[in-house]
Structure formats: structure tokens, C-alpha cells
PDB file of N, CA and C in Angstrom:
ATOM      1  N   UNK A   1      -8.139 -22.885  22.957  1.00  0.00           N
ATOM      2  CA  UNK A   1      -8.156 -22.056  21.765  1.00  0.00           C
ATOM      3  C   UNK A   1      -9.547 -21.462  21.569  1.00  0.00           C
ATOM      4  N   UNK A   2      -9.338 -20.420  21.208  1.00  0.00           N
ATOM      5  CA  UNK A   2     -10.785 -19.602  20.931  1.00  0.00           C
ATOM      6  C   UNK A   2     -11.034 -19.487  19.416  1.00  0.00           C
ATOM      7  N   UNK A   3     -11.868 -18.859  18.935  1.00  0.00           N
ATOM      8  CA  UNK A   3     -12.120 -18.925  17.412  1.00  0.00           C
ATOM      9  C   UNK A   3     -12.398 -17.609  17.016  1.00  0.00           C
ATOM     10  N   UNK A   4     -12.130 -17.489  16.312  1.00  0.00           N
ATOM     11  CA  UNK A   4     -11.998 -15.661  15.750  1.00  0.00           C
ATOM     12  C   UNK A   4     -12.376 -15.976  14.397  1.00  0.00           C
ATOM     13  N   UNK A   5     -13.225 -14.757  13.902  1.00  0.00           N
ATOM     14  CA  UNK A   5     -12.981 -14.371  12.143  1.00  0.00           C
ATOM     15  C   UNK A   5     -12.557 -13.142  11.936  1.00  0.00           C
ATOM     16  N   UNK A   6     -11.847 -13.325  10.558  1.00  0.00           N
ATOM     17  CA  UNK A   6     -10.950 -12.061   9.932  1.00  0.00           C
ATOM     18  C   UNK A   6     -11.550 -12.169   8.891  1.00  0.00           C
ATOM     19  N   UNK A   7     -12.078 -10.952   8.618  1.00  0.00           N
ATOM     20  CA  UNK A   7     -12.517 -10.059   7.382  1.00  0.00           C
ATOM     21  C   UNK A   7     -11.816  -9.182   7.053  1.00  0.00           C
ATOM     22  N   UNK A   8     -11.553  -9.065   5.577  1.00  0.00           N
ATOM     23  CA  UNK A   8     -10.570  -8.015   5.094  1.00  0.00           C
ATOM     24  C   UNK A   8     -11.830  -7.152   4.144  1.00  0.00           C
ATOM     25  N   UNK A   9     -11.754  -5.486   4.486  1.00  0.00           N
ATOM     26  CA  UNK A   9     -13.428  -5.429   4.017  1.00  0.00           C
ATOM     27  C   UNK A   9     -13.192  -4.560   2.472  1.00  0.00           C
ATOM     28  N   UNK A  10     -14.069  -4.862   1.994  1.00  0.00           N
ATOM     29  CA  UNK A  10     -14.409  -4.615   0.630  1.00  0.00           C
ATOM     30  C   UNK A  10     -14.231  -5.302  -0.007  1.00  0.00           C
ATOM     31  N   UNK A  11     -13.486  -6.646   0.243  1.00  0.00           N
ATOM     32  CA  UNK A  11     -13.650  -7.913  -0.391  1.00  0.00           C
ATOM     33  C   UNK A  11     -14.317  -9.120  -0.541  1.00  0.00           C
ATOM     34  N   UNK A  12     -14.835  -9.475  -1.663  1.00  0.00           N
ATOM     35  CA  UNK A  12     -16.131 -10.034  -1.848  1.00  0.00           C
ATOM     36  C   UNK A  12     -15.608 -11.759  -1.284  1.00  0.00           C
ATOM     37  N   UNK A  13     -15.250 -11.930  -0.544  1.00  0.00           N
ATOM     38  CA  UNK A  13     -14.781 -13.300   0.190  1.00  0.00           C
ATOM     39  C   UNK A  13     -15.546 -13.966   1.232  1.00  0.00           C
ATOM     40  N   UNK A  14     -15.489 -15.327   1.393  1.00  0.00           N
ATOM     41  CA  UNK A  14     -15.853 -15.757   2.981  1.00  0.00           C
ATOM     42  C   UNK A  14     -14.927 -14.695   4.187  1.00  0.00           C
ATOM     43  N   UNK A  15     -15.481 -14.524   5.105  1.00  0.00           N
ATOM     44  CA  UNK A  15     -14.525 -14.733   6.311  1.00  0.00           C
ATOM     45  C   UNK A  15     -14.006 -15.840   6.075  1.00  0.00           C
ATOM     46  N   UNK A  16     -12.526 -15.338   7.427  1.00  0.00           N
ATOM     47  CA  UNK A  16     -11.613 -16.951   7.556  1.00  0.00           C
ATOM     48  C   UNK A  16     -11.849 -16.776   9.163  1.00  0.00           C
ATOM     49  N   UNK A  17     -12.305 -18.224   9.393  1.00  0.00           N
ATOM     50  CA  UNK A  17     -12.172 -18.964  10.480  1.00  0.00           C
ATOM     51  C   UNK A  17     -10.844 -18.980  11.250  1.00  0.00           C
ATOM     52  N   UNK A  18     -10.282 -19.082  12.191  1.00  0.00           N
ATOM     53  CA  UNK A  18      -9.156 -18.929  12.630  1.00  0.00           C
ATOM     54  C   UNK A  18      -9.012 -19.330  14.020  1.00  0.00           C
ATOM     55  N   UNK A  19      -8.030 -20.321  14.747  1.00  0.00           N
ATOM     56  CA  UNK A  19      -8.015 -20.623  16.213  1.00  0.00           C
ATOM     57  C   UNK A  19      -7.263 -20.029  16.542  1.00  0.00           C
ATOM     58  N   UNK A  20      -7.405 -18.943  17.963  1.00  0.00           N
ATOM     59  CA  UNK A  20      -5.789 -18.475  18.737  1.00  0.00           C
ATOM     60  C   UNK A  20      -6.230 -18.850  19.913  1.00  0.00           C
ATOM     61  N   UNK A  21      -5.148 -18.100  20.688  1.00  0.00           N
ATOM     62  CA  UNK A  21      -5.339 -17.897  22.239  1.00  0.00           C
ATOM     63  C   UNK A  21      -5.735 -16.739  22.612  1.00  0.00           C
ATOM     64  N   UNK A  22      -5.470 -15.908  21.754  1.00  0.00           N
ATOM     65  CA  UNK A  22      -5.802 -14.014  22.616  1.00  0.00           C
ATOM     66  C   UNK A  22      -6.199 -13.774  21.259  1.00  0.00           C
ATOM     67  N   UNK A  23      -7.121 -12.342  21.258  1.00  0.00           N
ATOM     68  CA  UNK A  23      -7.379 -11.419  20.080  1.00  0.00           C
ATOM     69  C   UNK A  23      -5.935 -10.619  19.952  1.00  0.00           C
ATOM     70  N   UNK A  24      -4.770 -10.746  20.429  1.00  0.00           N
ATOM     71  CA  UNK A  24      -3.663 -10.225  20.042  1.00  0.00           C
ATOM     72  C   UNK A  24      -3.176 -11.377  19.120  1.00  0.00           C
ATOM     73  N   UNK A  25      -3.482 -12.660  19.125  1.00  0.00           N
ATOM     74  CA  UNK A  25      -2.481 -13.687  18.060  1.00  0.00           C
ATOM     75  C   UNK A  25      -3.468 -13.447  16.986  1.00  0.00           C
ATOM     76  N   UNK A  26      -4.917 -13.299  17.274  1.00  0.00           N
ATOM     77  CA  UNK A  26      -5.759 -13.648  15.899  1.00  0.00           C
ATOM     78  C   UNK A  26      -5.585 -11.870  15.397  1.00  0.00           C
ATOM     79  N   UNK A  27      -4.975 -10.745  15.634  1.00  0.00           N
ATOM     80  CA  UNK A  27      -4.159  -9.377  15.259  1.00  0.00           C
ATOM     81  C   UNK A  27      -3.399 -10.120  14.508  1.00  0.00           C
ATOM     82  N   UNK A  28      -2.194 -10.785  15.092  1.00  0.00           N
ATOM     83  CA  UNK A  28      -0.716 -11.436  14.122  1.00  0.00           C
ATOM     84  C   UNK A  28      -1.716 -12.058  13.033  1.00  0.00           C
ATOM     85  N   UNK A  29      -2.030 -13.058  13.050  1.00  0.00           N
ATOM     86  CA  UNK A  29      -2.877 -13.829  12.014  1.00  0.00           C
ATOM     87  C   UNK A  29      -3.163 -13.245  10.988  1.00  0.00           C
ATOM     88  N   UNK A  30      -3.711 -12.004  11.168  1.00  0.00           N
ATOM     89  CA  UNK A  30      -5.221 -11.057  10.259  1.00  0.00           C
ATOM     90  C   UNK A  30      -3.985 -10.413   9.429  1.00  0.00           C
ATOM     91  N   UNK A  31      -3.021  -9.220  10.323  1.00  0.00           N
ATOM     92  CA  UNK A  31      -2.119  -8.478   9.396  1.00  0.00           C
ATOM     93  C   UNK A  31      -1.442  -9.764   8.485  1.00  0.00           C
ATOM     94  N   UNK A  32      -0.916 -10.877   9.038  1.00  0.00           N
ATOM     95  CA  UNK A  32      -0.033 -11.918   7.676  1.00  0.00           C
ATOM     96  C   UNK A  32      -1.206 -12.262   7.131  1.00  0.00           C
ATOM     97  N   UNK A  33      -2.618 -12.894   6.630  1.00  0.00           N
ATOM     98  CA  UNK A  33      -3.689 -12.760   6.067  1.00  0.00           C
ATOM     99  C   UNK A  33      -3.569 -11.655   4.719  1.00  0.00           C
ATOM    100  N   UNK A  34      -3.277 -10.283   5.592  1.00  0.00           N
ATOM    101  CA  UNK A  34      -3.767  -9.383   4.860  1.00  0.00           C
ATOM    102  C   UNK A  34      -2.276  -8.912   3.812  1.00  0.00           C
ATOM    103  N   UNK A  35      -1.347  -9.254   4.106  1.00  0.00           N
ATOM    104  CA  UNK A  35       0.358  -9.238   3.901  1.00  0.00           C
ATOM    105  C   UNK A  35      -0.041 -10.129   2.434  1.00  0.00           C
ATOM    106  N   UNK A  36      -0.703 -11.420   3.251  1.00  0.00           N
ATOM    107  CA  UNK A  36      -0.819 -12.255   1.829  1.00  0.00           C
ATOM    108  C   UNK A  36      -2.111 -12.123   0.384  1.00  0.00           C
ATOM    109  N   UNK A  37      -2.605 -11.541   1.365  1.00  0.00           N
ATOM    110  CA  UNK A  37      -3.655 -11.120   0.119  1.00  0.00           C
ATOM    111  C   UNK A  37      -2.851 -10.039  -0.992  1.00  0.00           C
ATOM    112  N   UNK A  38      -2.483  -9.094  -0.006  1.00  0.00           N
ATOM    113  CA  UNK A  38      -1.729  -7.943  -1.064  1.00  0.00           C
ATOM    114  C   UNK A  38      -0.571  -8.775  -2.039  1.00  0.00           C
ATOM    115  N   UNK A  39      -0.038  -9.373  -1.527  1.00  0.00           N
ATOM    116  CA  UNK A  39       0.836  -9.846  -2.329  1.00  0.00           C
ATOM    117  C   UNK A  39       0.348 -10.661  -3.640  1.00  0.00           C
ATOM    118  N   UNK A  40      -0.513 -11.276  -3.227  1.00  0.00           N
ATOM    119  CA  UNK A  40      -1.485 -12.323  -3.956  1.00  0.00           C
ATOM    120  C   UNK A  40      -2.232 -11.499  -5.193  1.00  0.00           C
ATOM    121  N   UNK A  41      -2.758 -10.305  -4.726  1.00  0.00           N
ATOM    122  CA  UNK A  41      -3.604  -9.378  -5.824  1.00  0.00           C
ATOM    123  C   UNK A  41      -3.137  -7.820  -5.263  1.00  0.00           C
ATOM    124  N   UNK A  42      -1.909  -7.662  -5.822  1.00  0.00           N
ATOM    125  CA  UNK A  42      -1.133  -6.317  -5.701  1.00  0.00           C
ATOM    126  C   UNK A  42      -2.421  -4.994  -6.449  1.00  0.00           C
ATOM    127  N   UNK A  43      -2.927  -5.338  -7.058  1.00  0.00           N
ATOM    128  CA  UNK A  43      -4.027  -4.140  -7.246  1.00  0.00           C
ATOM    129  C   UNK A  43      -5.051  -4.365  -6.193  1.00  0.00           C
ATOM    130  N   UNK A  44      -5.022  -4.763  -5.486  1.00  0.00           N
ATOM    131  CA  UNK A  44      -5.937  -4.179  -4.229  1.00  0.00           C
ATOM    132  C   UNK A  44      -5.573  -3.071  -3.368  1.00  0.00           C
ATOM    133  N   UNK A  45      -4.222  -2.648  -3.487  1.00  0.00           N
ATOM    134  CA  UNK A  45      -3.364  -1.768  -2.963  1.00  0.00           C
ATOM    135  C   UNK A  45      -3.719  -0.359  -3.381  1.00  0.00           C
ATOM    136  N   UNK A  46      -4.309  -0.282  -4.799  1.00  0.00           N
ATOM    137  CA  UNK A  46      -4.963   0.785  -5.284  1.00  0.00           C
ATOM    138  C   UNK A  46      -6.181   1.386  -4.281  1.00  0.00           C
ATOM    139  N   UNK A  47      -6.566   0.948  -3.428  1.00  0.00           N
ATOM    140  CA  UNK A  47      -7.563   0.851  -2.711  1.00  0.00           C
ATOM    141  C   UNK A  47      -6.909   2.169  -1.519  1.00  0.00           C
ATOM    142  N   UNK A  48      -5.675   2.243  -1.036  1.00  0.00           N
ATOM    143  CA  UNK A  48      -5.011   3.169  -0.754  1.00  0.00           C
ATOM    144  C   UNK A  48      -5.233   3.119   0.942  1.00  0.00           C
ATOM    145  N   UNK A  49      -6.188   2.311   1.467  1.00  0.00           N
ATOM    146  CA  UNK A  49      -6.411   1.962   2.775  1.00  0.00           C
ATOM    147  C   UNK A  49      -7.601   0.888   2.994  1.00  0.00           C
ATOM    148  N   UNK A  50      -7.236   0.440   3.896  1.00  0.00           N
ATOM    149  CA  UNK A  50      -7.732  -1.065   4.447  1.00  0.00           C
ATOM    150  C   UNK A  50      -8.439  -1.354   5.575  1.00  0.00           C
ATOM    151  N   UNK A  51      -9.262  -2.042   6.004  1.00  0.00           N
ATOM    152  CA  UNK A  51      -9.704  -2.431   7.228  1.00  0.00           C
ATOM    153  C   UNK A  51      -9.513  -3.635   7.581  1.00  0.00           C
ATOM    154  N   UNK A  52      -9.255  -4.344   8.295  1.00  0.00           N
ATOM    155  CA  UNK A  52      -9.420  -5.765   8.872  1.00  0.00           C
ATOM    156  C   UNK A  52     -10.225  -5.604   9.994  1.00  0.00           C
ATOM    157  N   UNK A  53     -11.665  -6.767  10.129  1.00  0.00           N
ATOM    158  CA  UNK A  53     -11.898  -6.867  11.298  1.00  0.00           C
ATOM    159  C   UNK A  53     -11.853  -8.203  11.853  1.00  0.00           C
ATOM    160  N   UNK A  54     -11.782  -8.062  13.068  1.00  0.00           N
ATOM    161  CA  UNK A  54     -11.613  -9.575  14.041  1.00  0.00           C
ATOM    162  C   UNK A  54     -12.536  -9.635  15.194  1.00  0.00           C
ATOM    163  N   UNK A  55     -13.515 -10.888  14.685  1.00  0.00           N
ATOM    164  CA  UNK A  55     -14.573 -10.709  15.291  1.00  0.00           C
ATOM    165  C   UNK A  55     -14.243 -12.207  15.790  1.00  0.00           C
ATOM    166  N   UNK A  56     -15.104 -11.812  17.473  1.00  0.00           N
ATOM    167  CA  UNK A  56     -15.359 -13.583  17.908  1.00  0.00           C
ATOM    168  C   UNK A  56     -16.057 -14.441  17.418  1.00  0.00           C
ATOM    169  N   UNK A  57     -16.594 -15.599  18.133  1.00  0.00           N
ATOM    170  CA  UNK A  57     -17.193 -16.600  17.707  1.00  0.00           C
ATOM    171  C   UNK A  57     -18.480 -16.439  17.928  1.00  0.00           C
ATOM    172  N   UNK A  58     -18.888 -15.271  18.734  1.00  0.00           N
ATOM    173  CA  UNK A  58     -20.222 -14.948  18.757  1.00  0.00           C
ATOM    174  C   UNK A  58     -20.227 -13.619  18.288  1.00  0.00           C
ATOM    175  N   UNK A  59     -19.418 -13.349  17.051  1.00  0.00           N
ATOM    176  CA  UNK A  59     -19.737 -12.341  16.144  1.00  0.00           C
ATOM    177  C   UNK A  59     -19.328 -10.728  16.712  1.00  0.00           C
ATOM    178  N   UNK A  60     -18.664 -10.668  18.153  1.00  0.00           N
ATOM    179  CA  UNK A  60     -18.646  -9.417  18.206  1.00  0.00           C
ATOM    180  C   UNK A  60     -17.334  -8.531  17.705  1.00  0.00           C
ATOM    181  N   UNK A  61     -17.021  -7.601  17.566  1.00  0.00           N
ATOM    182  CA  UNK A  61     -16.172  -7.088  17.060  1.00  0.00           C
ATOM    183  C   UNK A  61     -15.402  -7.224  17.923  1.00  0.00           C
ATOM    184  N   UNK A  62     -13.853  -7.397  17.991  1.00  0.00           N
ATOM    185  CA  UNK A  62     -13.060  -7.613  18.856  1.00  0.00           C
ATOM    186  C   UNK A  62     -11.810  -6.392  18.472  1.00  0.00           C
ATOM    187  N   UNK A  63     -11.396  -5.786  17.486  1.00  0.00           N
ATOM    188  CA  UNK A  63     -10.885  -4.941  16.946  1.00  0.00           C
ATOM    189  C   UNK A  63     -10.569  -4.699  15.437  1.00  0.00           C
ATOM    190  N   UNK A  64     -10.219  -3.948  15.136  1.00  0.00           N
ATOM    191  CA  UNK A  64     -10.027  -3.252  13.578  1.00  0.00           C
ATOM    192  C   UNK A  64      -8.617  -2.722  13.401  1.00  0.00           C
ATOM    193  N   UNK A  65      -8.138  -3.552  12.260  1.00  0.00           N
ATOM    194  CA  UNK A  65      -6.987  -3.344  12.048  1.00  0.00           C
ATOM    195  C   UNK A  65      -7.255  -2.273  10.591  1.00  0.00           C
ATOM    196  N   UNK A  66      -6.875  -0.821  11.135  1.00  0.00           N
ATOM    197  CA  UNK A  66      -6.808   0.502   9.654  1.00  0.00           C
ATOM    198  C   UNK A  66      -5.589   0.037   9.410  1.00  0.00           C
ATOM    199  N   UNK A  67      -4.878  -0.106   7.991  1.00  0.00           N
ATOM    200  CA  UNK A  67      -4.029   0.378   7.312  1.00  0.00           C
ATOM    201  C   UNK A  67      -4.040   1.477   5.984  1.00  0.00           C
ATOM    202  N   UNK A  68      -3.144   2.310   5.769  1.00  0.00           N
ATOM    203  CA  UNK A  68      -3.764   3.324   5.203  1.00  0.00           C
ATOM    204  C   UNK A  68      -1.963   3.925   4.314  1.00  0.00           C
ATOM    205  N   UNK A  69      -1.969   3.937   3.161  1.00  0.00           N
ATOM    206  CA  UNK A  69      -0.787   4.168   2.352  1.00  0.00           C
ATOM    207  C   UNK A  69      -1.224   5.420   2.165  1.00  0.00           C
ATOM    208  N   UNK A  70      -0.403   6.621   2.376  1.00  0.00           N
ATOM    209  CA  UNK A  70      -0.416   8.185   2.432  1.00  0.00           C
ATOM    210  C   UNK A  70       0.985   9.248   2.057  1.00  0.00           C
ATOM    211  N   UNK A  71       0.832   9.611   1.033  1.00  0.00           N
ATOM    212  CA  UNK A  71       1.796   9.748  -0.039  1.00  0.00           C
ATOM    213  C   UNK A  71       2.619  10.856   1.035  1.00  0.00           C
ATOM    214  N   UNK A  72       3.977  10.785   1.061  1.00  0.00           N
ATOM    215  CA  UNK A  72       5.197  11.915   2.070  1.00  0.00           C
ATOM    216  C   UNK A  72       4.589  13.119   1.351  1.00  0.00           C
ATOM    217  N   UNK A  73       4.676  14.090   2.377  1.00  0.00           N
ATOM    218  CA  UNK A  73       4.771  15.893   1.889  1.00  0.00           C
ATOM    219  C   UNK A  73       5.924  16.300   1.608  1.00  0.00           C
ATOM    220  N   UNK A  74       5.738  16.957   0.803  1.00  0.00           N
ATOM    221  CA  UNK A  74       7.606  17.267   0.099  1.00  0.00           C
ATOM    222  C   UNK A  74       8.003  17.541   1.101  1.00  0.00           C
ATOM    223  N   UNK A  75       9.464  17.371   1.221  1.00  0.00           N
ATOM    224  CA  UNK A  75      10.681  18.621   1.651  1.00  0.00           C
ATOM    225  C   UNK A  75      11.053  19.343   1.423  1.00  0.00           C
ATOM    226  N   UNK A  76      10.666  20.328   3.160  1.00  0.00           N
ATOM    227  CA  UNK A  76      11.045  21.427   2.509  1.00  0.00           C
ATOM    228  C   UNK A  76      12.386  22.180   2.181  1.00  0.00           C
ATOM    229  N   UNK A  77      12.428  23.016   1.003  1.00  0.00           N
ATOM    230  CA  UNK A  77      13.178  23.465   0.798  1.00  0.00           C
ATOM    231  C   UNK A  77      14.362  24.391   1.531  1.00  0.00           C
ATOM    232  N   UNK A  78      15.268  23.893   1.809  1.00  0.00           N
ATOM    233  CA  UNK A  78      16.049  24.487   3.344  1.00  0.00           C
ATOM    234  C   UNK A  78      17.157  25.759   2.984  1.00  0.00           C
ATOM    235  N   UNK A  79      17.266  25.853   1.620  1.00  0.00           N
ATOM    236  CA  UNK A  79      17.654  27.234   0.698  1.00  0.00           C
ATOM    237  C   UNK A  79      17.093  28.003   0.892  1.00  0.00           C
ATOM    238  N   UNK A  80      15.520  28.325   0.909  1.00  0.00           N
ATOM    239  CA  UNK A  80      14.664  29.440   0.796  1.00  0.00           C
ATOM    240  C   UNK A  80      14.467  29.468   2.224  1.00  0.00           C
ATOM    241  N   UNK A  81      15.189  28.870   3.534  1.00  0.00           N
ATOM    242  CA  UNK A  81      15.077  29.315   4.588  1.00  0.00           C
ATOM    243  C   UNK A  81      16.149  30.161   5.346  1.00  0.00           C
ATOM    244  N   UNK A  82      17.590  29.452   4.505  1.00  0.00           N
ATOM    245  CA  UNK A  82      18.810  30.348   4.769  1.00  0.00           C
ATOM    246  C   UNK A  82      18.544  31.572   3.534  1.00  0.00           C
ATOM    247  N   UNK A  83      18.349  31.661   2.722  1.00  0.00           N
ATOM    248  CA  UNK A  83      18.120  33.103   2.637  1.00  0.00           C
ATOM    249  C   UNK A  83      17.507  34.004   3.147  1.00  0.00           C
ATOM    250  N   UNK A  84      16.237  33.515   4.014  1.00  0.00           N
ATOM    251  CA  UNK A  84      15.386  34.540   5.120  1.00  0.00           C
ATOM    252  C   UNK A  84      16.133  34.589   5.968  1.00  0.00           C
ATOM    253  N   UNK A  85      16.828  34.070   6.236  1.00  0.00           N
ATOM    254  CA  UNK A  85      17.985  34.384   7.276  1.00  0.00           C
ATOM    255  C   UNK A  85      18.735  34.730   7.474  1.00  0.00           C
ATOM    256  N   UNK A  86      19.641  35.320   6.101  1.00  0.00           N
ATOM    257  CA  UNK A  86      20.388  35.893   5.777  1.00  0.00           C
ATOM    258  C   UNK A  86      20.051  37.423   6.117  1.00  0.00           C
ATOM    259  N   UNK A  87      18.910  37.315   5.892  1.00  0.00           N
ATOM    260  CA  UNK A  87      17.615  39.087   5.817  1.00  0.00           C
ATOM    261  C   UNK A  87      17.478  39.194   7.517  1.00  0.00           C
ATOM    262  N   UNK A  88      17.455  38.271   8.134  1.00  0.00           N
ATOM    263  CA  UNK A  88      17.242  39.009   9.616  1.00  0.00           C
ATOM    264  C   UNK A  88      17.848  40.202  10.268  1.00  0.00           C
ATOM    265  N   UNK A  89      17.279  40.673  11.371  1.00  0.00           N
ATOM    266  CA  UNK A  89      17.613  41.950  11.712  1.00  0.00           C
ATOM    267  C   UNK A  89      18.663  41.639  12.275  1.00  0.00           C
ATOM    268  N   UNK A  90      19.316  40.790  13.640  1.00  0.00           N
ATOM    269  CA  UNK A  90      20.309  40.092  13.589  1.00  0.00           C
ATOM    270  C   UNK A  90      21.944  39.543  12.972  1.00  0.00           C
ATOM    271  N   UNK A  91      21.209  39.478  11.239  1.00  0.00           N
ATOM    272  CA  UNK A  91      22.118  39.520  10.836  1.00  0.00           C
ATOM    273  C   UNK A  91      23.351  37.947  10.866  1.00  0.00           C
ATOM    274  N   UNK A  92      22.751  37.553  12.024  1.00  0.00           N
ATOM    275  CA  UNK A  92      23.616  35.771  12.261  1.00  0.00           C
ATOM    276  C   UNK A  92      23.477  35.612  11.000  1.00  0.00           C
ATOM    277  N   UNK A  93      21.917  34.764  10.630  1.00  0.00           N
ATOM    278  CA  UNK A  93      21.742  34.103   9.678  1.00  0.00           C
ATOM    279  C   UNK A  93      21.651  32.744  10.162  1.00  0.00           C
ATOM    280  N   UNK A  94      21.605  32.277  11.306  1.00  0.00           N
ATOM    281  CA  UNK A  94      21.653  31.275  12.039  1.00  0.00           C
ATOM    282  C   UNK A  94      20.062  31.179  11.706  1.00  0.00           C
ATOM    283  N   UNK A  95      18.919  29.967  12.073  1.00  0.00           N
ATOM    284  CA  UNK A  95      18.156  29.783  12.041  1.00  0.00           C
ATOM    285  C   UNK A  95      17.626  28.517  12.353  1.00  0.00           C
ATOM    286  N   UNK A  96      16.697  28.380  13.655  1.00  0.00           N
ATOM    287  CA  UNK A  96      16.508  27.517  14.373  1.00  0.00           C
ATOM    288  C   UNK A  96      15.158  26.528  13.615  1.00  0.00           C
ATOM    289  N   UNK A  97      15.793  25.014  13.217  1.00  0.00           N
ATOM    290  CA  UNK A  97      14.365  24.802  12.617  1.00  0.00           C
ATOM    291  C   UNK A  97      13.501  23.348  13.282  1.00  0.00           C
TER     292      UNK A  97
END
């Protein structure tokens, strides 16, 4: 087992200590970590994006987990496209989207 720390950043916390086998289990670890923090203090979510890092035991960065909540772009309106289509020179009204 190797030893990893997970930092979740902008939070005024210790690191957590953590044993895996690969920087892919101490990944699984960090996202349920970070699953449980949100749940734990749901206004941290206001924050609107996240970092986790996972560093070894001799401190180096091993990777960064971004998460990032990013509000949908409307839909678009598919009325105001069959009516331009209606207007084609054509005349179908068919319209490829």
C-alpha cells in the first residue's frame, strides 16, 4: 500500500491521509471524500466548481480531480426554425438540423 493525500481546495481542513494501491484507487477515494463532504455541507456547492488534489507521500502532485456545475443553454427553439423553412427557395420546408 502506498499513501496518498486528498485535499479538497478552498477548504480550510487537514489533508486526509489515505492507503491505496494505485493513484487510480486513491481517484475512487478522493471523488467519495468529496461526494461526502458535499453532502455533509450542501452550501459548498455554491462554490460552482471544485478541485481535488492527490498528492503522494513525498508531496508530489499525482493528479487533480476539476469538478465544475455549469448551468444547460436553453433549447433551441425548433418553431422559429420550421418557419425559416417554410421561406426557403426550395420550398420543401424540410430542414436538416
Amino acid at each position: 500500500m502506498a499513501k496518498f493525500f486528498i485535499k479538497l481546495d478552498g477548504i480550510e481542513q487537514r489533508e486526509i491521509e489515505i492507503d491505496a494501491e494505485t493513484v487510480e484507487e486513491a481517484r475512487d477515494r478522493a471523488i467519495v471524500t468529496l461526494g461526502g463532504y458535499l453532502q455533509e455541507n450542501p452550501s459548498y456547492a455554491d462554490h460552482r466548481q471544485w478541485r481535488v488534489d492527490i498528492q503522494d507521500a513525498l508531496r508530489r502532485h499525482q493528479m487533480y480531480i476539476i469538478v465544475a456545475c455549469v448551468e444547460a443553454a436553453p433549447r433551441p427553439n425548433l418553431a422559429s426554425y420550421e418557419s425559416v423553412a417554410a421561406h426557403l427557395p426550395n420550398g420543401s420546408g424540410d430542414v436538416a438540423l
